[in-house]
Protein backbone atom coordinates (compact mmCIF):
# COMPACT_ATOMS: atom_id res chain seq x y z
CA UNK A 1 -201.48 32.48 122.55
CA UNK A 2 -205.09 31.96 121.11
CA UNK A 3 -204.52 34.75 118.97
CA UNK A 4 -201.19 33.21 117.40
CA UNK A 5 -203.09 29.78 116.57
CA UNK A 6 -205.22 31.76 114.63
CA UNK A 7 -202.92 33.97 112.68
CA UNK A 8 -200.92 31.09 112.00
CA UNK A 9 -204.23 28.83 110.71
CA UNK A 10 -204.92 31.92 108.64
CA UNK A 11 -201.05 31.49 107.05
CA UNK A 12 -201.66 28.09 106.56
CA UNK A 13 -204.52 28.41 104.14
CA UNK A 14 -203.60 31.70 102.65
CA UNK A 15 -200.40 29.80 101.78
CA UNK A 16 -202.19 26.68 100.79
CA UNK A 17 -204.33 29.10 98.10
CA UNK A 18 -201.09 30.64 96.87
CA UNK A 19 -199.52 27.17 96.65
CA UNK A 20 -202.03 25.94 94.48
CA UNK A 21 -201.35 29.01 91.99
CA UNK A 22 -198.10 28.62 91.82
CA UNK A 23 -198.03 25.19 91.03
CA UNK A 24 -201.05 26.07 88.30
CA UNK A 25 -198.70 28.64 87.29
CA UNK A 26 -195.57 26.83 86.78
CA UNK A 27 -197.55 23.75 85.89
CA UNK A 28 -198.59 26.26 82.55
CA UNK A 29 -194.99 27.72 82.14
CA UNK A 30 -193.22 24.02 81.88
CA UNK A 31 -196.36 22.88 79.47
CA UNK A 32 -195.19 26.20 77.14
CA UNK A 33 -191.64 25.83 77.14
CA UNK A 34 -192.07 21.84 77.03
């Protein structure tokens, strides 16, 4: 059980660091096509 709450604590903030890339990223395409 221990060892799920840690895998999923690692998803959270691997998501959280791909989150914030993708909304850089699509943050830069709408500022090129706008």
């Amino acid at each position: 059980m221990r060892r799920f709450v840690k895998a999923h604590s690692t998803l959270k903030s691997g998501s959280r660091k791909y989150h914030k890339s993708f909304t850089a990223h699509t943050g830069f395409v709408f500022s090129s096509v706008g």
